[in-house]
N, C-alpha and C. Protein backbone atom coordinates (compact mmCIF):
# COMPACT_ATOMS: atom_id res chain seq x y z
N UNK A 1 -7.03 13.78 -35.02
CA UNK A 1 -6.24 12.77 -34.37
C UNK A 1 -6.89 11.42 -34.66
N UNK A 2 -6.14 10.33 -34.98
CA UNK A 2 -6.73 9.25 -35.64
C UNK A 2 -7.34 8.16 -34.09
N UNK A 3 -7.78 7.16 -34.15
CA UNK A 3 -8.48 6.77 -33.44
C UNK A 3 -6.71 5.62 -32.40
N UNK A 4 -5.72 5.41 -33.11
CA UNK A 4 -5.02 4.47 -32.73
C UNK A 4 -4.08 6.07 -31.31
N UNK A 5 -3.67 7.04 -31.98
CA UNK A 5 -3.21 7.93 -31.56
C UNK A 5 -4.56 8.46 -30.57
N UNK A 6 -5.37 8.68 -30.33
CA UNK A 6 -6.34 9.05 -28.68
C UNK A 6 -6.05 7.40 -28.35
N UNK A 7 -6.13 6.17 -28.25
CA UNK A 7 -5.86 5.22 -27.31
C UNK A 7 -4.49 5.64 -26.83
N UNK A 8 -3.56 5.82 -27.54
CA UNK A 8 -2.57 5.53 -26.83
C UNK A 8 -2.29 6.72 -26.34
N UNK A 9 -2.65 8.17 -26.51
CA UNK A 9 -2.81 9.01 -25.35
C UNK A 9 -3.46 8.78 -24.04
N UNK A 10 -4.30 8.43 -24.28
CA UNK A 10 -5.34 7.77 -23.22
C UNK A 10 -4.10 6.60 -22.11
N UNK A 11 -3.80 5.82 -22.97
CA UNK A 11 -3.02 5.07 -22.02
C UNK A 11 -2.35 5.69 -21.26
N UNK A 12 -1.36 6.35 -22.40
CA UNK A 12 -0.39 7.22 -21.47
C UNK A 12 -0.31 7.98 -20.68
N UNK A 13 -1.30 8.65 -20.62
CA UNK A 13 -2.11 10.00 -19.51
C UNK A 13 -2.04 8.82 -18.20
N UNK A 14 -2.89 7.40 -18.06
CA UNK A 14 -3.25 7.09 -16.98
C UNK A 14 -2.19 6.13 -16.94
N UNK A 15 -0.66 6.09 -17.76
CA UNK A 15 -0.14 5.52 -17.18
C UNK A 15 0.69 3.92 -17.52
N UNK A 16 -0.41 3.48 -18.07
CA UNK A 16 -0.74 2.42 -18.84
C UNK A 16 0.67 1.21 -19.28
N UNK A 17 0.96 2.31 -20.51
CA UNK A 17 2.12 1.99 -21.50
C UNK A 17 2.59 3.33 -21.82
N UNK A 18 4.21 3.13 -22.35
CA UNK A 18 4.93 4.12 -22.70
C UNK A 18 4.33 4.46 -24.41
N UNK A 19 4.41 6.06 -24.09
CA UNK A 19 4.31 6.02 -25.63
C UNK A 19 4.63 5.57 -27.08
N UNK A 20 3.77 4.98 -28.20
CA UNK A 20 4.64 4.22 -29.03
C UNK A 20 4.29 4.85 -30.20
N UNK A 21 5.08 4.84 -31.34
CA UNK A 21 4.59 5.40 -32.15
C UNK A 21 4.05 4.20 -32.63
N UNK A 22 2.68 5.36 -33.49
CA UNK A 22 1.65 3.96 -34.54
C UNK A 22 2.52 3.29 -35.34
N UNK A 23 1.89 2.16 -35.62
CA UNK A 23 2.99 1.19 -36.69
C UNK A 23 1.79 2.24 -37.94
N UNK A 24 2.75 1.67 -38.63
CA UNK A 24 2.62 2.48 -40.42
C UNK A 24 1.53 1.57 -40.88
N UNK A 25 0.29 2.18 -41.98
CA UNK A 25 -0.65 1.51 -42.06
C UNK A 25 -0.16 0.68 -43.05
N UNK A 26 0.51 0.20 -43.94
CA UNK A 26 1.07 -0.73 -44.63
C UNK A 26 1.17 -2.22 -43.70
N UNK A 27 1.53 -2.01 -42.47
CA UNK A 27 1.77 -2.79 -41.37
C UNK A 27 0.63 -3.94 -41.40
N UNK A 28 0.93 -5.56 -41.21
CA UNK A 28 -0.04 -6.69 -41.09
C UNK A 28 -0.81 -5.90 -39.52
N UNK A 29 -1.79 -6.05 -39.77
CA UNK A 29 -2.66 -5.76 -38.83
C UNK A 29 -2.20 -4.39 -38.00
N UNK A 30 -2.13 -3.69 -38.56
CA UNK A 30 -1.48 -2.48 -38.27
C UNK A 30 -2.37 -1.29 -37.17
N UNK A 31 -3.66 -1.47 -37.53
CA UNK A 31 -4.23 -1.12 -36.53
C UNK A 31 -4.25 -2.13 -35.10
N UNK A 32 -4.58 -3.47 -34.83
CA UNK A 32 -4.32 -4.10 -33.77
C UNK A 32 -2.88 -3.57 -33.53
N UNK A 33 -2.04 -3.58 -34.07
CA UNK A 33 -0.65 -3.49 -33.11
C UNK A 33 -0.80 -2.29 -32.44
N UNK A 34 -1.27 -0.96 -33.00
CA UNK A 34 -1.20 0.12 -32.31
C UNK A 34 -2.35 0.18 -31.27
N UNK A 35 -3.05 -0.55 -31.07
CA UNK A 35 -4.16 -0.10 -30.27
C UNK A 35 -3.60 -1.39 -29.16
N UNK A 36 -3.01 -2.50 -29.41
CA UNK A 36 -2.44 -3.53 -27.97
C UNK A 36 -1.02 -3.09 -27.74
N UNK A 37 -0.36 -2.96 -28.71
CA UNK A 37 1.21 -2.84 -28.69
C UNK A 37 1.77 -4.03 -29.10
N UNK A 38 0.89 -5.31 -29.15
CA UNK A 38 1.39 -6.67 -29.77
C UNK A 38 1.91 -6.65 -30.65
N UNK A 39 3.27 -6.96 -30.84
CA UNK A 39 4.10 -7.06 -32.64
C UNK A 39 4.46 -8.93 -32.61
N UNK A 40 4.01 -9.12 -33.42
CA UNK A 40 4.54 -11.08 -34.13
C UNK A 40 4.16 -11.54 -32.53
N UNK A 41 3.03 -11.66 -32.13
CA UNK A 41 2.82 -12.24 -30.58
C UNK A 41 3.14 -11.84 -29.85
N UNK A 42 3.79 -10.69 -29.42
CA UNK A 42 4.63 -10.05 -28.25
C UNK A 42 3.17 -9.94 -27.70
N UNK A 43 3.54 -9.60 -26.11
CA UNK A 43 2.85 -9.14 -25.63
C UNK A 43 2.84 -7.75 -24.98
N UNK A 44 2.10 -6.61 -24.39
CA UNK A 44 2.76 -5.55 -23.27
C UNK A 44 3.46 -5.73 -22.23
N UNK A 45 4.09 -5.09 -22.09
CA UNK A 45 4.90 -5.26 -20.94
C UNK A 45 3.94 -5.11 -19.96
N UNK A 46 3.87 -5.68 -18.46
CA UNK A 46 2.99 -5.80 -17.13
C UNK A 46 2.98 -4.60 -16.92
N UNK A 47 2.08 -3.54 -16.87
CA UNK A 47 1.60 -2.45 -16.16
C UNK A 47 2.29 -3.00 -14.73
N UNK A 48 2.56 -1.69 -14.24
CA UNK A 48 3.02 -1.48 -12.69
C UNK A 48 2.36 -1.55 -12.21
N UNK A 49 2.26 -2.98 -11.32
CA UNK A 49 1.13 -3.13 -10.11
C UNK A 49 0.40 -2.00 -9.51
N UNK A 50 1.72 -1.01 -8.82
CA UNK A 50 1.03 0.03 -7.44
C UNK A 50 1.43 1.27 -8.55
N UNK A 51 0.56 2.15 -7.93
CA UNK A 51 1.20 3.97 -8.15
C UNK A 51 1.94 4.54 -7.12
N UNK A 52 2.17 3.60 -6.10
CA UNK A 52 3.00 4.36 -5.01
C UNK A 52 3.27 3.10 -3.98
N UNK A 53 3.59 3.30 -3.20
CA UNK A 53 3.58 2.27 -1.60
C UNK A 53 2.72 2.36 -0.71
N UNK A 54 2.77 1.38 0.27
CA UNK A 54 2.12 1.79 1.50
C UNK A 54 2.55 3.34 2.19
N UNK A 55 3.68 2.95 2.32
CA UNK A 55 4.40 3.96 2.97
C UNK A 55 4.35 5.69 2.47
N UNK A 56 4.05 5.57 1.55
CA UNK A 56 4.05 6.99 0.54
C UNK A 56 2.87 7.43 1.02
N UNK A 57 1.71 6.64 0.94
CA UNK A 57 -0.07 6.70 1.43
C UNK A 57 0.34 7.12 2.77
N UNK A 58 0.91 6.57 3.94
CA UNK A 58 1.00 6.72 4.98
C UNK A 58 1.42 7.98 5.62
N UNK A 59 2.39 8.04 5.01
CA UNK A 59 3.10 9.52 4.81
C UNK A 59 2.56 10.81 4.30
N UNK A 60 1.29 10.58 3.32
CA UNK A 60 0.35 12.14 3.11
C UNK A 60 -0.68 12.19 4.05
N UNK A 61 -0.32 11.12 5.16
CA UNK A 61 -1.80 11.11 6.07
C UNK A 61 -1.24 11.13 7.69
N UNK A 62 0.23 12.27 7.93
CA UNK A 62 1.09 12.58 8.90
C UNK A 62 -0.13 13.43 9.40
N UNK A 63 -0.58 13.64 10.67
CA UNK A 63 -1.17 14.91 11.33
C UNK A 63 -2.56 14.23 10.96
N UNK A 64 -3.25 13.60 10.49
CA UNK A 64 -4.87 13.38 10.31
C UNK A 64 -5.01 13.03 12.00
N UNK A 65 -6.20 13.45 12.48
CA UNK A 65 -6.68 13.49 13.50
C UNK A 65 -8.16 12.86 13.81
N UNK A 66 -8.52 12.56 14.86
CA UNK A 66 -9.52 12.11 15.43
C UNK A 66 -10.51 13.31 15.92
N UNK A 67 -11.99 13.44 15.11
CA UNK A 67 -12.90 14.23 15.43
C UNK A 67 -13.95 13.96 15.76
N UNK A 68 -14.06 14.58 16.88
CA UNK A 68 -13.63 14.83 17.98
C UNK A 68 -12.26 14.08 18.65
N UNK A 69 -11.43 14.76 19.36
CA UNK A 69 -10.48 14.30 19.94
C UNK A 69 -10.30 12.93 21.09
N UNK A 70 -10.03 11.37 20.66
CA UNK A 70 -10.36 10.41 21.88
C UNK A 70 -12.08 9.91 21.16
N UNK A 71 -12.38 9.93 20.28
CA UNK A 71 -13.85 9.38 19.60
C UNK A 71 -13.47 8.15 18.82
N UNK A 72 -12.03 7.94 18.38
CA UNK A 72 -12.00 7.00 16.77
C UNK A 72 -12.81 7.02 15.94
N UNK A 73 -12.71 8.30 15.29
CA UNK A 73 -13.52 8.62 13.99
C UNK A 73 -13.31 10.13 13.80
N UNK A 74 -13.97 10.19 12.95
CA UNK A 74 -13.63 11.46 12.27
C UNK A 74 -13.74 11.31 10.37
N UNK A 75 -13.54 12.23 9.80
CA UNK A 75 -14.23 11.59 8.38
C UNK A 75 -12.78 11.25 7.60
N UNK A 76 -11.58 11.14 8.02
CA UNK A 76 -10.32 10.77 7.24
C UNK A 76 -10.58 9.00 8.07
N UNK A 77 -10.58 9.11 9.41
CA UNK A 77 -10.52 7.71 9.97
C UNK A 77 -12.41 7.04 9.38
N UNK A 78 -12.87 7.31 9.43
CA UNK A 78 -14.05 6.64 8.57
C UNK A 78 -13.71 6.22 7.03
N UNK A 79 -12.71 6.72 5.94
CA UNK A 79 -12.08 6.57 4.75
C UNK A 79 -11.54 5.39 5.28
N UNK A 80 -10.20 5.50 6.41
CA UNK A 80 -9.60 4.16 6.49
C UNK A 80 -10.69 2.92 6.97
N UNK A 81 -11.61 3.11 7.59
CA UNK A 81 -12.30 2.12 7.80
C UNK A 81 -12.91 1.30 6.36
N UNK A 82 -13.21 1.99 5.18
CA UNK A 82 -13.93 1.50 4.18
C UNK A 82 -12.89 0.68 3.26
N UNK A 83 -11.09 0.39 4.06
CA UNK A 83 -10.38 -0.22 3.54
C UNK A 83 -10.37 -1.98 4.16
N UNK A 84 -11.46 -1.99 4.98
CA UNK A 84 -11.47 -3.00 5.77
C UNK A 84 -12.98 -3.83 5.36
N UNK A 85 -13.03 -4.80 6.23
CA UNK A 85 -14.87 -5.82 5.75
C UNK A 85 -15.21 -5.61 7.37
N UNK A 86 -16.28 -4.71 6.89
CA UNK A 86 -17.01 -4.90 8.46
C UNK A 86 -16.61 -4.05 9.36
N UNK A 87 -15.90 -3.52 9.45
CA UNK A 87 -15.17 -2.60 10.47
C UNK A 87 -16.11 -1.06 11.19
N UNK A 88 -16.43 -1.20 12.88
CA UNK A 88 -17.06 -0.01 12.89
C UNK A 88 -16.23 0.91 13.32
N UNK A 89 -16.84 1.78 14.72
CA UNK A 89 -15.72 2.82 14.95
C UNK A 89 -15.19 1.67 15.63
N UNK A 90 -14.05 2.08 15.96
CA UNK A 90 -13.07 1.80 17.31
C UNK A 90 -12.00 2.11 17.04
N UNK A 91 -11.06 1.30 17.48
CA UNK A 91 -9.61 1.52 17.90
C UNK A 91 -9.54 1.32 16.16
N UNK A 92 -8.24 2.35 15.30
CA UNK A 92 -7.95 2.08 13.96
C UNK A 92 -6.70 2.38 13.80
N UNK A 93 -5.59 1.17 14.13
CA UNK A 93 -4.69 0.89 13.50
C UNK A 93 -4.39 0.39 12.44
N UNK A 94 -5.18 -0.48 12.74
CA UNK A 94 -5.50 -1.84 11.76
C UNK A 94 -6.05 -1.65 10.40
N UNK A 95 -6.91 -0.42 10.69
CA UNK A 95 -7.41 0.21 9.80
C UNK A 95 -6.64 0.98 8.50
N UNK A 96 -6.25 1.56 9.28
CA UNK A 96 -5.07 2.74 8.96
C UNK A 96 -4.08 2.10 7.51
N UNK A 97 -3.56 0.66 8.28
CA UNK A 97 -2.66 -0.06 7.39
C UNK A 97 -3.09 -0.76 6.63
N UNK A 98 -4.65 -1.29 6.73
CA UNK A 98 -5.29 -2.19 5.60
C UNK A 98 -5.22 -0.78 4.66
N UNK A 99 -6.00 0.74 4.83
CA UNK A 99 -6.33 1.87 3.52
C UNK A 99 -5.04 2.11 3.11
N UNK A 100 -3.73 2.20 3.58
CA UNK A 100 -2.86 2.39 3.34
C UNK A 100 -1.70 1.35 2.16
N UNK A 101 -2.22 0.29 2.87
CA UNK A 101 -2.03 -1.04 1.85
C UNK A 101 -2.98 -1.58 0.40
N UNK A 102 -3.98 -0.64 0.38
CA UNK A 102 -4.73 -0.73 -0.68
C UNK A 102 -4.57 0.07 -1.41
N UNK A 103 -4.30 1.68 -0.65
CA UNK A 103 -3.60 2.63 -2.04
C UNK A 103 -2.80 1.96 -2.77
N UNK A 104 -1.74 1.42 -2.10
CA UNK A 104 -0.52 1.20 -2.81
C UNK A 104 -0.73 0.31 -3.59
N UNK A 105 -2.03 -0.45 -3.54
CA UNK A 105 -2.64 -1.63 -4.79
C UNK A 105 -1.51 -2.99 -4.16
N UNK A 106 -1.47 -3.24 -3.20
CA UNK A 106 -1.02 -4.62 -2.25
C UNK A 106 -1.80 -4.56 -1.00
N UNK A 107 -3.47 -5.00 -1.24
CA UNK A 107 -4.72 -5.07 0.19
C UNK A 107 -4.14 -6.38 0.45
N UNK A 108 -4.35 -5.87 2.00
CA UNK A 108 -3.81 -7.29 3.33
C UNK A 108 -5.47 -7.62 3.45
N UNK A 109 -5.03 -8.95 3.83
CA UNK A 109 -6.23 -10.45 3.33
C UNK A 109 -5.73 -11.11 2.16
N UNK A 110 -6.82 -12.26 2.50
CA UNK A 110 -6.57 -13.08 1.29
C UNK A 110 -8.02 -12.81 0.35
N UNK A 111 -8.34 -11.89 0.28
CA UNK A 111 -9.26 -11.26 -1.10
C UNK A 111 -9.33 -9.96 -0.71
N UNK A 112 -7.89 -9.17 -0.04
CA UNK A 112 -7.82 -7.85 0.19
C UNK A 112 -8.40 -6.92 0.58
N UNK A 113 -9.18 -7.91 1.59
CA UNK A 113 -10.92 -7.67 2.66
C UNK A 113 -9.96 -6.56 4.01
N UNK A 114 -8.72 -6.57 4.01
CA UNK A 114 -8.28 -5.77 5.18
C UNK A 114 -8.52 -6.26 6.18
N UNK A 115 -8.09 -5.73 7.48
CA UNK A 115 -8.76 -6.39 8.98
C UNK A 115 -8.55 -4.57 9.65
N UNK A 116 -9.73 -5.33 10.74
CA UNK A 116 -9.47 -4.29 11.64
C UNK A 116 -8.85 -4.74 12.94
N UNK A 117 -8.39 -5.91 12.62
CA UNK A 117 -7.90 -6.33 14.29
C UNK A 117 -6.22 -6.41 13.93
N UNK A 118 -5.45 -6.02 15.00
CA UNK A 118 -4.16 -6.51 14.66
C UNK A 118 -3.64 -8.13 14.60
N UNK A 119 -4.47 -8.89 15.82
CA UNK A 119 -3.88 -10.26 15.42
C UNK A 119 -4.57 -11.03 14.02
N UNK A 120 -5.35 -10.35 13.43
CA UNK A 120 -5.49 -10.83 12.41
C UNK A 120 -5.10 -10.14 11.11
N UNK A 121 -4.52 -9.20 10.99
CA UNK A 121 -3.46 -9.06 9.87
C UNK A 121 -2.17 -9.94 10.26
N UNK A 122 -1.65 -10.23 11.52
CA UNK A 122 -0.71 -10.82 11.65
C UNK A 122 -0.83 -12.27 11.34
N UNK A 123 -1.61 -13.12 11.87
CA UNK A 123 -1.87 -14.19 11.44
C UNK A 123 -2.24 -14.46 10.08
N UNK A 124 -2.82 -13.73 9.01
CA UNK A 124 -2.62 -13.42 7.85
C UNK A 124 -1.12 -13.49 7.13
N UNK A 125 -0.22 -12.74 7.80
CA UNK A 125 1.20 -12.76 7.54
C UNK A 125 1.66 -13.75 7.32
N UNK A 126 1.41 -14.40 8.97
CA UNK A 126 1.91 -15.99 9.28
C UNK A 126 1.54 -16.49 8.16
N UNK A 127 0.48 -17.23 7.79
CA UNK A 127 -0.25 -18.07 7.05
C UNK A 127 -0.11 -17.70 5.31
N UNK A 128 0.88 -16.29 5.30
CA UNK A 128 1.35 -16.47 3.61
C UNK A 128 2.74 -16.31 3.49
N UNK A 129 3.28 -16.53 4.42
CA UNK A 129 5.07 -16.42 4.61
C UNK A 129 4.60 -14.56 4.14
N UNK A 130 4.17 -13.91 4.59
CA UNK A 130 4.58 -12.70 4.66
C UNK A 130 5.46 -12.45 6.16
N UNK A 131 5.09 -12.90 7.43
CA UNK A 131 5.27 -12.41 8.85
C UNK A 131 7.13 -12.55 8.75
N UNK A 132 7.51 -11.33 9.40
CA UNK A 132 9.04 -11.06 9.74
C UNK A 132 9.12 -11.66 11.27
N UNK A 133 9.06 -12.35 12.28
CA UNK A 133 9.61 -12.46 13.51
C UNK A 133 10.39 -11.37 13.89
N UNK A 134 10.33 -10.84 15.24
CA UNK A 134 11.01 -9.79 15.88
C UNK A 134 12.70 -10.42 16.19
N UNK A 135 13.65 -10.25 15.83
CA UNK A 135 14.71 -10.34 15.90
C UNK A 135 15.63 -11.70 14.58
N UNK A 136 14.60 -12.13 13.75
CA UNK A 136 14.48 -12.90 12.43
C UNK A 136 15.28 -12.09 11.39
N UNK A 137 15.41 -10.86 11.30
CA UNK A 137 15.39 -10.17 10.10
C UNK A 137 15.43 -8.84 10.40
N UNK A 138 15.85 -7.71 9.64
CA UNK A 138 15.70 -6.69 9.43
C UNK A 138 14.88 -5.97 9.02
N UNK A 139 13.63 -5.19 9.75
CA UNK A 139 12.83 -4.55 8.85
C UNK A 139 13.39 -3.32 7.71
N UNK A 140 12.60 -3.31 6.45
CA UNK A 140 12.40 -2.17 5.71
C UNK A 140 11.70 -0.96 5.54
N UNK A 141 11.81 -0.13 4.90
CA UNK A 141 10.79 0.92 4.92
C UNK A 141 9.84 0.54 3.68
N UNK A 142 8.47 0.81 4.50
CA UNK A 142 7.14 -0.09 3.88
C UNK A 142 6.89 -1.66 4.73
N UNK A 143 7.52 -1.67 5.62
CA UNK A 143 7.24 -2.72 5.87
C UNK A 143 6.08 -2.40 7.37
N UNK A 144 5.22 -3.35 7.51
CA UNK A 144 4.33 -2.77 8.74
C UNK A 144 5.26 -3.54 9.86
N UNK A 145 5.19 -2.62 10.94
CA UNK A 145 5.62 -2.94 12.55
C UNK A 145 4.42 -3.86 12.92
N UNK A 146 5.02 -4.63 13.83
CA UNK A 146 3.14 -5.09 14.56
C UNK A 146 3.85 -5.27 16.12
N UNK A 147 3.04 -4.53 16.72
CA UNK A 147 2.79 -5.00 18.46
C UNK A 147 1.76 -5.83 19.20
N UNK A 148 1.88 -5.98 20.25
CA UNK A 148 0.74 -6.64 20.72
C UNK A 148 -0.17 -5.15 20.91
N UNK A 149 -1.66 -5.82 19.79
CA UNK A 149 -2.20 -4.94 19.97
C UNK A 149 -2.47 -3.32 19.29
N UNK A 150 -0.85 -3.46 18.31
CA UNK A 150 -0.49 -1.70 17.93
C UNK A 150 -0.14 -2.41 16.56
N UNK A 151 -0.21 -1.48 15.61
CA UNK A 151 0.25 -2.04 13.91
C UNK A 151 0.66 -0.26 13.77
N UNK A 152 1.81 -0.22 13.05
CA UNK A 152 2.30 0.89 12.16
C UNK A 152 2.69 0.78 11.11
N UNK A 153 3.75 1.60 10.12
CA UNK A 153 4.07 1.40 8.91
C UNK A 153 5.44 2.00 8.88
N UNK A 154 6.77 1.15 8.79
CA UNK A 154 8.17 1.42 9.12
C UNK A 154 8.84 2.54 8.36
N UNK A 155 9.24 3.21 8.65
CA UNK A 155 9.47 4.89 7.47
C UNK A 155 10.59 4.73 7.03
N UNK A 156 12.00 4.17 8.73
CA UNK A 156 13.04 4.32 7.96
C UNK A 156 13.72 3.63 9.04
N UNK A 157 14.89 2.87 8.73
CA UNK A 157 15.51 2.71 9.55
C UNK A 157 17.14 3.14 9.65
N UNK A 158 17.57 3.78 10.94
CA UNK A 158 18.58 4.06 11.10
C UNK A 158 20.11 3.32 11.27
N UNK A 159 21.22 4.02 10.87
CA UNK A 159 22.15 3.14 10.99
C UNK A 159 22.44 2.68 12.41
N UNK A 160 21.99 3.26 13.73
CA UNK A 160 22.33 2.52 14.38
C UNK A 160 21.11 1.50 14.66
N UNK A 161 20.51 1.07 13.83
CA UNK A 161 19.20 -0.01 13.71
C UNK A 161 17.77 1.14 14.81
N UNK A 162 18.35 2.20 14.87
CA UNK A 162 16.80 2.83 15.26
C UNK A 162 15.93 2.73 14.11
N UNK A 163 14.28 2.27 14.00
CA UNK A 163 13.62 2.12 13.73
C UNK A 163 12.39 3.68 13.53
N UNK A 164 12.00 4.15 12.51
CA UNK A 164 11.18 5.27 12.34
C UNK A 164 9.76 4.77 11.80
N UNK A 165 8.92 5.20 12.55
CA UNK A 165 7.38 4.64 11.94
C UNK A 165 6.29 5.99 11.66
N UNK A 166 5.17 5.28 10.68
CA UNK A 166 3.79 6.30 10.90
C UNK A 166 3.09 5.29 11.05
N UNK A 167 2.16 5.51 12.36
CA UNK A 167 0.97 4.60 12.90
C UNK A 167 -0.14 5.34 12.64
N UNK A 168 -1.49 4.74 12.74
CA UNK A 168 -2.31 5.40 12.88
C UNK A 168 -2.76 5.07 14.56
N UNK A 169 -4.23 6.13 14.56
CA UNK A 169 -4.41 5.83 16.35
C UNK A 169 -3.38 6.23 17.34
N UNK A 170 -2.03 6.48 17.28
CA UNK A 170 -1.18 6.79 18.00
C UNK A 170 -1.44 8.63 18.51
N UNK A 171 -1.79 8.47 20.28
CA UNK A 171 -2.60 9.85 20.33
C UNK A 171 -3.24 10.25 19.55
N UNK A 172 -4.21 9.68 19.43
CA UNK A 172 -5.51 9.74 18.64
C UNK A 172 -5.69 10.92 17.15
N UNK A 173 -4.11 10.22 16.50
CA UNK A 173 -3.70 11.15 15.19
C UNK A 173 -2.99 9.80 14.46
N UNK A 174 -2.61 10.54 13.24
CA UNK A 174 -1.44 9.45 12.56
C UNK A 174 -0.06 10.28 12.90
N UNK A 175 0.92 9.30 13.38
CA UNK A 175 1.90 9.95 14.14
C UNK A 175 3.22 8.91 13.82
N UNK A 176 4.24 10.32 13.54
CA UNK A 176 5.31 9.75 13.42
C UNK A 176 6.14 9.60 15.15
N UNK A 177 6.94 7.86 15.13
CA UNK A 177 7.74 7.50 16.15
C UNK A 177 8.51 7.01 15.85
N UNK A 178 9.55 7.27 17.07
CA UNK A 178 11.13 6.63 16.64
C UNK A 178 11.39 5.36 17.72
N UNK A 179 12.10 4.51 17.60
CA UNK A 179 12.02 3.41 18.36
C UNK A 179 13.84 2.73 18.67
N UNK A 180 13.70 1.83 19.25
CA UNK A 180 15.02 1.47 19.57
C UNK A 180 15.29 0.16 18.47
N UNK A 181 16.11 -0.44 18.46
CA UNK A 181 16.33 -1.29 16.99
C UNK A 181 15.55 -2.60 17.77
N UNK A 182 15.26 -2.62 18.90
CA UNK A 182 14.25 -3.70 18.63
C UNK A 182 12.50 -3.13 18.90
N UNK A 183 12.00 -1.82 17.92
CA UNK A 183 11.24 -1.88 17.61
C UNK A 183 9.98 -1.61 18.74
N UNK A 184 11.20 -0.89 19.36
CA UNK A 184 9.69 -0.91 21.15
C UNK A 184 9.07 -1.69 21.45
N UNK A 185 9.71 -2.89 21.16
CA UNK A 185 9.00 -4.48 21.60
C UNK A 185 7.98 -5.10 20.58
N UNK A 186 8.40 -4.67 19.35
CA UNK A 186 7.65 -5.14 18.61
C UNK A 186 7.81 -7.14 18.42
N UNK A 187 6.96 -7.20 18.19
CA UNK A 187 6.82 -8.83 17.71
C UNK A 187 7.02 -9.17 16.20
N UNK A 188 6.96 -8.49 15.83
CA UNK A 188 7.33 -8.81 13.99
C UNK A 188 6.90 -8.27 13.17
N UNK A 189 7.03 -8.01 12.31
CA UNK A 189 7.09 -7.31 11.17
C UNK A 189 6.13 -7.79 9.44
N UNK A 190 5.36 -7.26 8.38
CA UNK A 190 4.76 -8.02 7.36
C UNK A 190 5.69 -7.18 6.66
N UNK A 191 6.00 -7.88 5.55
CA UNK A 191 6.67 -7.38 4.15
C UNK A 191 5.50 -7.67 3.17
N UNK A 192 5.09 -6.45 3.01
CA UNK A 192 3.99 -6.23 1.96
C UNK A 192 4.11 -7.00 0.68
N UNK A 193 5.66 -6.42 0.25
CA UNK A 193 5.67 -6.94 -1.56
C UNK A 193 6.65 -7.63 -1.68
């Protein structure tokens, strides 16, 4: 296998770029084109930011639990903590949605430092026109809920505007809830992307 053909397997395995065939070695610079994909200055097309969403992350982490039961911690909630700056045990909502927002390759902060507090992912929001106001707009799925105090991650919303979430910390698990269309009093909403 020639050296232009393993790169662009390589890419393609992780994703990269679509497979291309090698340009023909007759080709002006024929090896550069196959190893960037550049033809007459082109460039690659932008790799896909995320491999998934928040929400997708959120969703393989239904049922994770607190160990011991009522501790905030346990070794899945210690993972979400290492999505945050500084963060010890405690209360991890906040948590939950910064690791969850970093799978998806869109970290909350402004150098994707996470928070562990809820009014400060929210004020974060505020301060990048991310924040939805509670009755402003319609949330989406992927979009985080925020309460006073409580942060989740919106799953789905129903036609009669019922609202479906996965929080973390909620009975000291990650837990799916259903809500009334204004959100069980939520205060507003971040749109991630």
């Amino acid at each position: 296998m020639s050296l232009q053909a393993v790169i662009a397997r390589i890419a393609e395995i992780d994703g990269i770029v679509q497979p291309k065939p090698p340009a023909p070695a007759s080709a002006p610079n024929g090896f550069l084109t196959a190893l960037t994909g550049a033809e007459h200055g082109s460039a690659l097309p932008a790799a896909p930011a995320t491999t998934g969403t928040a929400l997708s992350a959120a969703q393989s982490q239904v049922g994770v639990s607190e160990q011991p039961p009522g501790s905030n911690d346990g070794p899945q909630i210690a993972e979400y903590r290492t999505a945050t700056a500084g963060s010890g045990v405690g209360p991890w909502c906040a948590y939950f949605v910064s690791w969850a927002a970093r799978q998806a390759g869109v970290p909350i902060g402004d150098q994707g430092q996470g928070f562990g507090r809820v009014d400060d992912v929210y004020a974060w929001a505020q301060r990048t026109g991310k924040a939805i106001p509670a009755g402003s707009g319609t949330p989406q799925p992927g979009d985080l809920i925020v309460w006073d105090e409580h942060i989740g991650i919106v799953e789905s919303v129903g036609t009669d505007g019922s609202i479906s979430t996965i929080e973390g910390n909620s009975s000291d698990r990650v837990s799916r809830r259903t809500y009334g269309s204004d959100g069980g009093g939520a205060i507003g909403y971040v749109r991630l992307g």
